[in-house]
Protein backbone atom coordinates (compact mmCIF):
# COMPACT_ATOMS: atom_id res chain seq x y z
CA UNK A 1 33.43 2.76 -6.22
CA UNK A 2 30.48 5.27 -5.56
CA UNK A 3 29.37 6.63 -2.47
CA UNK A 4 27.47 3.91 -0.46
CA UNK A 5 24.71 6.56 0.21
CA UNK A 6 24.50 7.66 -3.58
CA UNK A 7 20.79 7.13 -4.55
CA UNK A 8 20.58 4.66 -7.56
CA UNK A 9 17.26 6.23 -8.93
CA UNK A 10 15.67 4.24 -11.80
CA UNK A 11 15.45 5.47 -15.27
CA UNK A 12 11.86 4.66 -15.64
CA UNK A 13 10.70 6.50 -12.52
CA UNK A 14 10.04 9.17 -14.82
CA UNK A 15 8.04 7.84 -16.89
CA UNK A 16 5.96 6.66 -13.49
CA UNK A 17 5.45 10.48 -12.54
CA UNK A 18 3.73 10.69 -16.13
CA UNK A 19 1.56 7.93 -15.37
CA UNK A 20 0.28 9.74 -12.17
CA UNK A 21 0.63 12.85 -13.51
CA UNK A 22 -2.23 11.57 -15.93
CA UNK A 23 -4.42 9.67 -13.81
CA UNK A 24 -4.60 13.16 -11.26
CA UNK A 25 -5.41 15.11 -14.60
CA UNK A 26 -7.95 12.56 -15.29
CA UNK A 27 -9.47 13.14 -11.62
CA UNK A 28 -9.24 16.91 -11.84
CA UNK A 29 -10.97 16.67 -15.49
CA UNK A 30 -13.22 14.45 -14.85
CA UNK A 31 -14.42 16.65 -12.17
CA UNK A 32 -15.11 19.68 -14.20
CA UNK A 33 -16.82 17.22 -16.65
CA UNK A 34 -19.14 15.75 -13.93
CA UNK A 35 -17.90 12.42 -14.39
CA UNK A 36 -19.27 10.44 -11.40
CA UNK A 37 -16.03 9.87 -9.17
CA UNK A 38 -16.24 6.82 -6.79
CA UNK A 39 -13.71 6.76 -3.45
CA UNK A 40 -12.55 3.36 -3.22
CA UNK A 41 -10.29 1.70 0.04
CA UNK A 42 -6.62 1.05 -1.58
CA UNK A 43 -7.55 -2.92 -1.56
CA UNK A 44 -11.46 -2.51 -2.31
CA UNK A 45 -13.48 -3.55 -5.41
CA UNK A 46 -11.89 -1.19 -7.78
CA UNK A 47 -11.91 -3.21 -10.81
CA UNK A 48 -16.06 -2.99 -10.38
CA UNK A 49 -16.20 0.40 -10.07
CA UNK A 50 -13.71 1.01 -13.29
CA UNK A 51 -15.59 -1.71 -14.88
CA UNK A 52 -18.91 0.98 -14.54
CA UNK A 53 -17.32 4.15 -15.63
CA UNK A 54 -16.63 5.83 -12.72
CA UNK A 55 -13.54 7.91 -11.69
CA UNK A 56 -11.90 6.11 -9.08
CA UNK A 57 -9.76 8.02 -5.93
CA UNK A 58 -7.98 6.17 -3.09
CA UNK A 59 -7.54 8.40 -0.65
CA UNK A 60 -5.35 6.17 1.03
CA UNK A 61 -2.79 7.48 -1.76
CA UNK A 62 -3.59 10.56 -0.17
CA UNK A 63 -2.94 9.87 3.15
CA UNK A 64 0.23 8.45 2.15
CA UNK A 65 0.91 11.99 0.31
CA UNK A 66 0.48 13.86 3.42
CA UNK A 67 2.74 11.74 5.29
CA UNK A 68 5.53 11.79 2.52
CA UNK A 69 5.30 15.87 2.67
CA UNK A 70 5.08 15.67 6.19
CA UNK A 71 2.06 18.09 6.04
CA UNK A 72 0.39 15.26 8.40
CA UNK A 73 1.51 16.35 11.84
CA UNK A 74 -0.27 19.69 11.47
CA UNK A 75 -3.33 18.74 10.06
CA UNK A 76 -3.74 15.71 12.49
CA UNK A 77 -5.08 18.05 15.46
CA UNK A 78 -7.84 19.37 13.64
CA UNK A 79 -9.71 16.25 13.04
CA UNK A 80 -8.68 15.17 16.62
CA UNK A 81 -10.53 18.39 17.57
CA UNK A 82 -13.53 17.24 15.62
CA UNK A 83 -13.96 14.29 17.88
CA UNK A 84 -11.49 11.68 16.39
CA UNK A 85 -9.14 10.37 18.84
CA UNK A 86 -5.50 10.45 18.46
CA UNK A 87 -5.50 6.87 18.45
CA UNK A 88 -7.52 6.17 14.92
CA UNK A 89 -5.54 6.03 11.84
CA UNK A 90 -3.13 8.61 10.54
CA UNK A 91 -4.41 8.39 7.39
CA UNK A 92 -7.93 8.81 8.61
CA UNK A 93 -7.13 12.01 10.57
CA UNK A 94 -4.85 13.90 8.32
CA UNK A 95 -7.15 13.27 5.35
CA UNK A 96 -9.90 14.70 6.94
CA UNK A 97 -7.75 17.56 8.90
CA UNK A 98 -6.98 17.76 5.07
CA UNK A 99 -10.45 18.74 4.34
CA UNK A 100 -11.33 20.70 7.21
CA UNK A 101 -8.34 23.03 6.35
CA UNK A 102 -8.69 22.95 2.29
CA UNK A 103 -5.24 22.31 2.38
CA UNK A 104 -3.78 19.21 0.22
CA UNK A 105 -0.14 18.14 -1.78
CA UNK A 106 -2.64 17.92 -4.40
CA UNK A 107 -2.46 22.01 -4.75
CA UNK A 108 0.48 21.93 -6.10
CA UNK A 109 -0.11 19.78 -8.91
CA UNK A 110 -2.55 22.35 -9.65
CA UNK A 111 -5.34 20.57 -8.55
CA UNK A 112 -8.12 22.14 -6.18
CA UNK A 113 -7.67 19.38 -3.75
CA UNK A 114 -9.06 15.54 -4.03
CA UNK A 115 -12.64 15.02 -5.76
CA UNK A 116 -15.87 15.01 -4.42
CA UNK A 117 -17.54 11.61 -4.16
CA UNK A 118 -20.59 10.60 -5.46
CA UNK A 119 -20.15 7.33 -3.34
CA UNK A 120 -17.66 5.83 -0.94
CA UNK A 121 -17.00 1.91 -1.27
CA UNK A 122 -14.68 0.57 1.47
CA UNK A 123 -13.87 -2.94 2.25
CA UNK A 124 -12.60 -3.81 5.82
CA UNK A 125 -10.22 -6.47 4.83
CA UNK A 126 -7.60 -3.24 5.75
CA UNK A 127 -9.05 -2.24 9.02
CA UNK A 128 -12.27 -1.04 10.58
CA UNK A 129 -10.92 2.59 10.65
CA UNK A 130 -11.91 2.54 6.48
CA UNK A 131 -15.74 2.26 7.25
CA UNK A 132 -15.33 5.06 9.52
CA UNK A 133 -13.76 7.46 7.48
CA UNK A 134 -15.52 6.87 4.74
CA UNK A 135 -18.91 7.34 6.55
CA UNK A 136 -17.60 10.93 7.69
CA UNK A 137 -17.55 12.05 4.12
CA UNK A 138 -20.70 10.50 3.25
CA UNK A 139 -22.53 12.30 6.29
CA UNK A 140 -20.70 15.57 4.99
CA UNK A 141 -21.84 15.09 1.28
CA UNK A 142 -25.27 13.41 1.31
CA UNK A 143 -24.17 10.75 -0.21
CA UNK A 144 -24.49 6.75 -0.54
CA UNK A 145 -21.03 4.90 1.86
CA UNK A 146 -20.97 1.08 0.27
CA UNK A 147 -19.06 -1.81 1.96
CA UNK A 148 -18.09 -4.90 2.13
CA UNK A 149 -17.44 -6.75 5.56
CA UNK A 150 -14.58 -9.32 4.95
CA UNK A 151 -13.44 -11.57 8.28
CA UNK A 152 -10.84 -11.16 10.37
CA UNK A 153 -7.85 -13.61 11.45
CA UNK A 154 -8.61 -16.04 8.66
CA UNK A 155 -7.11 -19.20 8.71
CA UNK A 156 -8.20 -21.35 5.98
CA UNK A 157 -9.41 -19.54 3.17
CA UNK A 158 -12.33 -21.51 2.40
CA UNK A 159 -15.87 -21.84 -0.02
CA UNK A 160 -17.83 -20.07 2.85
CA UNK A 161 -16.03 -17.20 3.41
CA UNK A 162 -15.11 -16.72 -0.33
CA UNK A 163 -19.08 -16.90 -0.83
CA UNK A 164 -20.13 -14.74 1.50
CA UNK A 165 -17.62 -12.10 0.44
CA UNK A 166 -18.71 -12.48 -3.30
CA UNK A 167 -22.24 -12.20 -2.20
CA UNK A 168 -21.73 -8.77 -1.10
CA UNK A 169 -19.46 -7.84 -3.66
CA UNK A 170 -22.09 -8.53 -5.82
CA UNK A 171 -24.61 -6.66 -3.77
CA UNK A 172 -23.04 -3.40 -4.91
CA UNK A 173 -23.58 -3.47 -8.33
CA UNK A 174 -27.27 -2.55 -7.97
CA UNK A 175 -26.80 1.00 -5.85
CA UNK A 176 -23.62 1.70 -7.81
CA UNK A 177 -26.12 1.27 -11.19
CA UNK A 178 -28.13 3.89 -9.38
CA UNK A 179 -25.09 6.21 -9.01
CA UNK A 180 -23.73 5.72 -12.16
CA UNK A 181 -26.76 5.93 -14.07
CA UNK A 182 -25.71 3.19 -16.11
CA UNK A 183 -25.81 -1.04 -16.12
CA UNK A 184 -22.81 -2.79 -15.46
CA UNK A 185 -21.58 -4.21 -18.47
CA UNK A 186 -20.58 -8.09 -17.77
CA UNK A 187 -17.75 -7.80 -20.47
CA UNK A 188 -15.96 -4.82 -19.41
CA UNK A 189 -15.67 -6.08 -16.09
CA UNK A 190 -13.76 -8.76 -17.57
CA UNK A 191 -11.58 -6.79 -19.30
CA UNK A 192 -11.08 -5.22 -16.25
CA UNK A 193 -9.99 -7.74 -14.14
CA UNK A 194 -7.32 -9.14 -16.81
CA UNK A 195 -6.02 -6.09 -16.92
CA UNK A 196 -5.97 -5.79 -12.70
CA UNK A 197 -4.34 -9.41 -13.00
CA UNK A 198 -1.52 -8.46 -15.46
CA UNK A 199 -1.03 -5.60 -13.40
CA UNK A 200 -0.51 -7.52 -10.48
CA UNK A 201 1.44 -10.13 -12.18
CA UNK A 202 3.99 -7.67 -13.20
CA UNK A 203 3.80 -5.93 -9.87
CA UNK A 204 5.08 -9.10 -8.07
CA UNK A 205 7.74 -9.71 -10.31
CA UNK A 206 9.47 -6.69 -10.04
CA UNK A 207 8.95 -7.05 -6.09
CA UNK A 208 10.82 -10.29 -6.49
CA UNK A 209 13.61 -9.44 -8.20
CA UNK A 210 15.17 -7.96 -4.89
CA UNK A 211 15.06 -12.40 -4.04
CA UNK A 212 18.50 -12.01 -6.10
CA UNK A 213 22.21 -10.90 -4.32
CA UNK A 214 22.66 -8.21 -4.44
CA UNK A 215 19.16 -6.44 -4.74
CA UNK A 216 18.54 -4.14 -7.59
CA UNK A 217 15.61 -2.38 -5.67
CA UNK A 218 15.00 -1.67 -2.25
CA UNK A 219 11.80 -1.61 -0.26
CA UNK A 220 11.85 2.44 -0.14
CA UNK A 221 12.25 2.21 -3.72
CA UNK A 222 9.25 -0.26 -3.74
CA UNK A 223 6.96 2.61 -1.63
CA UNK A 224 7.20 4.54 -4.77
CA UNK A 225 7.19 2.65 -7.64
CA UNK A 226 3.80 0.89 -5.90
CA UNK A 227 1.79 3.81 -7.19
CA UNK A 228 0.63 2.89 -10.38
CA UNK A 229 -0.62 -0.98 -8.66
CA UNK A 230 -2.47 0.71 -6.09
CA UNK A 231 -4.33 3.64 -8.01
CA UNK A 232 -4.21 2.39 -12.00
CA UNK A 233 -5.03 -1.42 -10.93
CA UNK A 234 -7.70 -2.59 -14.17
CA UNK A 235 -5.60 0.17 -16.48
CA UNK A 236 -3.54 -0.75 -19.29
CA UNK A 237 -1.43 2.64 -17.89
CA UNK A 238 -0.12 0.62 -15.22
CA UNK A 239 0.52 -2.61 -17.68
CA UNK A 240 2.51 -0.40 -19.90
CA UNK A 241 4.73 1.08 -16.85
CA UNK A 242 5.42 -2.28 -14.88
CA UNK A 243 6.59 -3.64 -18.14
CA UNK A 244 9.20 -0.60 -18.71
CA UNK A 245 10.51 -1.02 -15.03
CA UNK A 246 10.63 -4.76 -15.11
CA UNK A 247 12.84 -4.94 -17.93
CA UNK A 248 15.11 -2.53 -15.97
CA UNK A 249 15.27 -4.42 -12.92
CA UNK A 250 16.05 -7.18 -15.25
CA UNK A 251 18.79 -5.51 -16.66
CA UNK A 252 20.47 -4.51 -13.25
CA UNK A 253 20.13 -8.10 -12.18
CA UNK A 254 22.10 -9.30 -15.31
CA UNK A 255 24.87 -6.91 -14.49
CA UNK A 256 24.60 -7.23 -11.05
CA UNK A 257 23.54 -3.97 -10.12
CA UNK A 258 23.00 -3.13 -6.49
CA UNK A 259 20.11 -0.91 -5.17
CA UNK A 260 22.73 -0.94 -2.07
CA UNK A 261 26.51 -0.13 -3.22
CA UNK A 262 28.56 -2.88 -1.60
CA UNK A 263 25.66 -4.81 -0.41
CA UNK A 264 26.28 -6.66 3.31
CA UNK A 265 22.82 -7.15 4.79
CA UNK A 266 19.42 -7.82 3.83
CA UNK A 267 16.43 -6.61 5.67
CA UNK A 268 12.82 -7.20 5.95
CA UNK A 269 10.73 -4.77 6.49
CA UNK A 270 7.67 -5.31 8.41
CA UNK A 271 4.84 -3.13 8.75
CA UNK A 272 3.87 0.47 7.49
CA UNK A 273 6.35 2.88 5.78
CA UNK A 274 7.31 5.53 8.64
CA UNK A 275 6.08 7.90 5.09
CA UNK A 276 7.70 11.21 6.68
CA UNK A 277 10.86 9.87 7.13
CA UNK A 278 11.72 7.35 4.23
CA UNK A 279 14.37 8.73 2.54
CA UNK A 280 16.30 9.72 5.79
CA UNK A 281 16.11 5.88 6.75
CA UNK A 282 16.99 4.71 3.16
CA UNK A 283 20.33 6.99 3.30
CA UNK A 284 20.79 5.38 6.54
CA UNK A 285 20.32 1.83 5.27
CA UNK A 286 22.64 2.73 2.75
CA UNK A 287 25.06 3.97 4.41
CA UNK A 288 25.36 1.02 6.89
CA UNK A 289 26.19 -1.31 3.19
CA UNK A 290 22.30 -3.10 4.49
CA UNK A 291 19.76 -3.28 1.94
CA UNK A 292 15.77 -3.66 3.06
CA UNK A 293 14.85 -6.00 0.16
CA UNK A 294 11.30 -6.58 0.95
CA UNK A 295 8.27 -5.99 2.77
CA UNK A 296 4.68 -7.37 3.26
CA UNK A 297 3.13 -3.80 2.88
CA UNK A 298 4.23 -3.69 -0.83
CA UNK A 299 2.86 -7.36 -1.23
CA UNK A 300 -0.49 -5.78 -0.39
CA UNK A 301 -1.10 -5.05 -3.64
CA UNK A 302 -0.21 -8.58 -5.16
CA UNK A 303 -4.27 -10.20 -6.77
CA UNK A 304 -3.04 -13.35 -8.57
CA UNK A 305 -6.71 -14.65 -7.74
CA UNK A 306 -8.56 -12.36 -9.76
CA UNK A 307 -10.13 -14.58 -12.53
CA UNK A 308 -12.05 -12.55 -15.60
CA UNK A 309 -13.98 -15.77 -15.90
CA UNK A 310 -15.37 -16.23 -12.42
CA UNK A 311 -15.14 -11.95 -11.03
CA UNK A 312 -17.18 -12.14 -8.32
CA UNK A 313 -15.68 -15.37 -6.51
CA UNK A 314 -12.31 -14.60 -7.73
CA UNK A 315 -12.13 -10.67 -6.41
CA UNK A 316 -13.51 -12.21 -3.22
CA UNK A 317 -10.73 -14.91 -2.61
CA UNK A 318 -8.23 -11.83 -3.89
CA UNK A 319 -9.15 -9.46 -1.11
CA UNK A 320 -9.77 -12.20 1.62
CA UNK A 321 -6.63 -13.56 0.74
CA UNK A 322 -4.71 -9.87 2.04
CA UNK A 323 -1.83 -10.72 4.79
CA UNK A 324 -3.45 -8.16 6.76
CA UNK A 325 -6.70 -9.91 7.56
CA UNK A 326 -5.04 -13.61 8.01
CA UNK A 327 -4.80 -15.35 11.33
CA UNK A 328 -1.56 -14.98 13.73
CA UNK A 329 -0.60 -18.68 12.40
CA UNK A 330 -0.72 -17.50 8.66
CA UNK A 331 0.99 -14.80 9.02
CA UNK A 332 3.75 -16.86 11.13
CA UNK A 333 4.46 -19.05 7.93
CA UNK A 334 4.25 -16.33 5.26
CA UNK A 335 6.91 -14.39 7.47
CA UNK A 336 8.61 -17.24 7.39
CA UNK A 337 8.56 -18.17 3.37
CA UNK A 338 9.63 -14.37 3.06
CA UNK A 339 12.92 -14.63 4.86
CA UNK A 340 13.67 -17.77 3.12
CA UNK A 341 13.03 -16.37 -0.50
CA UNK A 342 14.90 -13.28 0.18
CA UNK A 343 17.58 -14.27 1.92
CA UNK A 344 17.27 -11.91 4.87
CA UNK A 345 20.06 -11.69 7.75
CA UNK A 346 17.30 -10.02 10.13
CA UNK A 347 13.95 -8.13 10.32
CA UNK A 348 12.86 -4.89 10.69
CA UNK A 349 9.10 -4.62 12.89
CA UNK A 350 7.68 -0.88 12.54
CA UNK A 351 5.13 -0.67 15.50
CA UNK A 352 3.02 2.07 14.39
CA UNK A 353 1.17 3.62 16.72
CA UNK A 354 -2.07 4.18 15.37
CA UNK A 355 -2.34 1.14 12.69
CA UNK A 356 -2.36 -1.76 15.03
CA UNK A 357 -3.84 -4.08 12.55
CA UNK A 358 -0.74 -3.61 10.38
CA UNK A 359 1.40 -3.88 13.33
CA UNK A 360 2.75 -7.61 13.74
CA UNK A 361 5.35 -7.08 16.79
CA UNK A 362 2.70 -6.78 19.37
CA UNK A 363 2.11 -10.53 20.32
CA UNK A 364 5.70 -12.59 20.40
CA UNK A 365 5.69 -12.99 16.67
CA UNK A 366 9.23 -11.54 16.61
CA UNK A 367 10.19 -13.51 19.23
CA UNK A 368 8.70 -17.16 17.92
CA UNK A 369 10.31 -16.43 14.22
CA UNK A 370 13.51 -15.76 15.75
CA UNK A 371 13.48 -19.04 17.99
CA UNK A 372 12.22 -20.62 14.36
CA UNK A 373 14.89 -18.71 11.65
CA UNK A 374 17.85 -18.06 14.38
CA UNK A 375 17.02 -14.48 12.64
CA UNK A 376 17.48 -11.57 14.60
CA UNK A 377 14.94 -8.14 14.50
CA UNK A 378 14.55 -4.99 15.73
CA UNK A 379 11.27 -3.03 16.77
CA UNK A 380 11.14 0.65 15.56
CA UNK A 381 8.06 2.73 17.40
CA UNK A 382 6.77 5.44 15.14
CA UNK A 383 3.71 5.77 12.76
CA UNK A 384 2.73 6.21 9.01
CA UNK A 385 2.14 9.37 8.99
CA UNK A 386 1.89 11.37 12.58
CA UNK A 387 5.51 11.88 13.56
CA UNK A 388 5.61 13.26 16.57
CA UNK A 389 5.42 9.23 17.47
CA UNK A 390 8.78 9.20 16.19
CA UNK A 391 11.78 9.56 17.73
CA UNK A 392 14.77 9.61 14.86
CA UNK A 393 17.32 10.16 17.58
CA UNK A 394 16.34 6.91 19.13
CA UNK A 395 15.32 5.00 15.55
CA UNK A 396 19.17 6.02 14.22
CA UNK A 397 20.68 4.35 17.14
CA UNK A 398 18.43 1.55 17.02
CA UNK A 399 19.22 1.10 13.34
CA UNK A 400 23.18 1.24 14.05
CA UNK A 401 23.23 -1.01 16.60
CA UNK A 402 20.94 -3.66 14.77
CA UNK A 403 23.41 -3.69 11.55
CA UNK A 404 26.22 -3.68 14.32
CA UNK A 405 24.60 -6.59 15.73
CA UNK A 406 24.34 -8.13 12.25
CA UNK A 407 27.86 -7.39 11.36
CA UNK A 408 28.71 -9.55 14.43
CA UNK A 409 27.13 -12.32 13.55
C-alpha cells in the first residue's frame, strides 16, 4: 500500500498550468499591445467586461499568489505603513505592499508584475474591503473605480433585491463603453455567459465528486484546480480544462481511487485557505488517514443562475446568491445540506483574522450545527495570507487531537 502522505497529483494538473500559463501571457501581451485591461473582484461582473473586449485581472488571484509563496508576511508592513491597518484584508495589504515594493510571484513567470488598469469594477457581495482597495489604485492611476453594492445577510433572495442589483449591473455598461471605446455587443455577452455557465457547471461537478467514499480529490487539491473558474470564467479555456479533469475524477471514482490512501475521516472545511501553509496541512491530513472533502470557499465560484437569455437579472441573482453575503440562518442550512451530501465525520472552522466576513465560527454557528448534526469541529486561528497569525505548533496539535477525537467516536 503507498505511503498515506504520498501526494496523488492529477494527471491533468498540467495541462491547468498551460491554461494559466496562457491567460498571464495574454495579460502581459495584451499590455504591450495596449489592450484596455479591466481589474475585476474574483466574484464581480466579469462575463460583462469579457463580453466588451477588455483584458480581465483578479487580483484576488494575486493575493492568493502571495500567500501561497509566502511573500505576504513581508510585504504586509508596508501598506500597513501607508495607513492601512493590520486589521483589513490580507489580500488587500500584501497586494498593495506588492506594488509599493515592485515586487510580485508574477516576476518569475517573466512578467513585469500585474497590469495596469484602465478601470477597477468591484462588487461587495465579497466584502467591503474590495471597494477600498480598488479605490487605492484608482486614486494612484487616475482612473475610473466601478461598483456594484449588493446586500448583506440576505435571507430570501427575492425580485427586489435581484432588481436592484441588475439595475446597477446594468449601469456599468455606459462608463465601461467610454473605457473601452467600443459598444457592448448584446450577442457576445451571451456567448459569454453560456460559456461562464458551462464553466461553472463543470466546476461543481468535479467539486462533487469528493460526495463519493472514498474521495478522489481533496479540498487542497480543490484550491488549485479552482484557477481556471475564478480567472477564465466566460472562456472556452476553462470549458476545455474542467472537461479533461472531470473525466479523471470520474475515472478514480470508478476504480475507487482515494485522494486520501486508506481513507478514515472526512472533513469540512470552513472558511479561507490558510494559503501559506496548505500543503503542510494537506500532508498532515494525510497522514492522520482524514480526508477534507469539501469546502464553501471553493463553492464560491459555483453561477448556475447565469442565464444568456435574461444577463442582467440572471448575473444579479448569481452574485447575490454567494454564501458569503447570505444571512446567519442561510448559511445554518447550507452548512447543514453540506455535511449531509458529503458525508462528513466533523468540521474544520478557519477563523481568519483579518477576513471576518468569511469567518463563520464567530457567533455559535459551530456550536448550534453540532447540537443539530451530533458533528463535532474544531476552530483553527490563522489568516489567508499574513502568517504571523498562525501558530503551526498549536494548529498541528489541534489537528491531532481533533482526528483523535474522531477516531474515538
Amino acid at each position: 500500500m503507498p505511503s498515506p502522505t504520498e501526494r496523488k497529483d492529477l494527471a491533468a494538473t498540467a495541462k491547468m498550468k498551460e491554461v494559466m500559463g496562457k491567460y498571464y501571457m495574454e495579460l502581459m501581451r495584451g499590455r504591450e499591445e495596449r489592450r484596455k485591461t479591466a481589474w475585476c473582484t474574483s466574484v464581480g461582473p466579469a462575463e460583462l467586461l469579457r463580453a466588451m473586449g477588455f483584458n480581465v485581472y483578479f487580483p484576488e488571484n494575486h493575493g492568493a499568489m502571495l500567500g501561497a509563496t509566502r511573500m505576504a508576511t513581508d510585504l504586509i508592513p508596508l501598506a500597513n505603513a501607508r495607513g492601512f491597518s493590520p486589521d483589513v484584508c490580507s489580500y488587500l495589504t500584501s497586494d498593495i505592499g506588492s506594488y509599493l515594493k515592485g515586487e510580485s510571484p508574477f516576476q518569475k513567470m517573466k512578467m513585469p508584475g500585474p497590469p495596469r488598469a484602465d478601470c477597477l469594477v468591484y462588487n461587495t457581495n465579497q466584502c467591503r474591503d474590495v471597494k477600498d482597495w480598488f479605490q487605492f489604485y484608482a486614486r494612484e492611476w487616475g482612473v475610473p473605480c466601478l461598483g456594484i453594492h449588493t446586500p448583506r445577510a440576505i435571507g430570501e433572495l427575492d425580485d427586489s433585491i435581484i432588481e436592484a442589483v441588475a439595475r446597477q449591473t446594468e449601469a456599468l455598461v455606459k462608463p465601461l463603453q467610454e473605457v473601452a471605446g467600443t459598444k457592448l455587443d448584446p450577442a457576445r455577452l451571451k456567448e459569454t455567459l453560456d460559456l461562464a455557465r458551462r464553466c461553472t457547471v463543470l466546476w461543481k461537478a468535479v467539486l462533487d465528486t469528493a460526495a463519493n467514499v472514498p474521495a478522489p480529490i481533496t479540498f487542497f487539491d480543490d484550491t488549485i484546480q479552482m484557477g481556471p473558474a475564478v480567472v477564465l470564467r466566460g472562456h472556452p479555456d476553462a470549458i476545455a480544462y474542467y472537461e479533461v479533469l472531470l473525466a479523471e475524477l470520474q475515472s478514480r471514482v470508478a476504480g475507487k481511487v482515494p485522494a486520501v490512501e486508506g481513507e478514515r475521516f472526512r472533513i469540512y472545511w470552513e472558511g479561507m485557505p490558510i494559503w501559506g501553509k496548505l500543503r503542510d496541512l494537506a500532508t498532515q491530513f494525510a497522514a492522520l488517514r482524514a480526508c477534507v472533502v469539501a469546502s464553501t470557499y471553493c463553492n464560491s465560484w459555483v453561477f448556475e443562475d447565469l442565464d444568456p437569455s435574461d444577463p442582467f437579472r440572471s448575473m444579479a441573482r448569481a452574485y447575490s446568491n454567494l454564501f458569503i453575503c447570505r444571512s446567519e440562518d442561510y448559511k445554518e442550512k447550507y452548512l447543514e445540506r453540506m455535511m449531509a451530501r458529503f458525508k462528513v465525520d466533523g468540521v474544520l472552522y478557519h477563523d481568519a483574522k483579518t477576513c471576518p466576513n468569511n469567518s463563520n465560527n464567530r457567533y455559535q454557528m459551530p456550536q448550534r450545527l453540532q447540537q443539530k448534526t451530533g458533528k463535532p469541529y474544531l476552530v483553527v486561528n490563522g489568516d489567508l495570507n499574513d502568517l504571523r497569525l498562525y501558530s503551526e505548533e498549536q494548529a498541528r496539535t489541534n489537528v491531532e487531537a481533533f482526528v483523535e477525537q474522531l477516531a474515538q467516536g
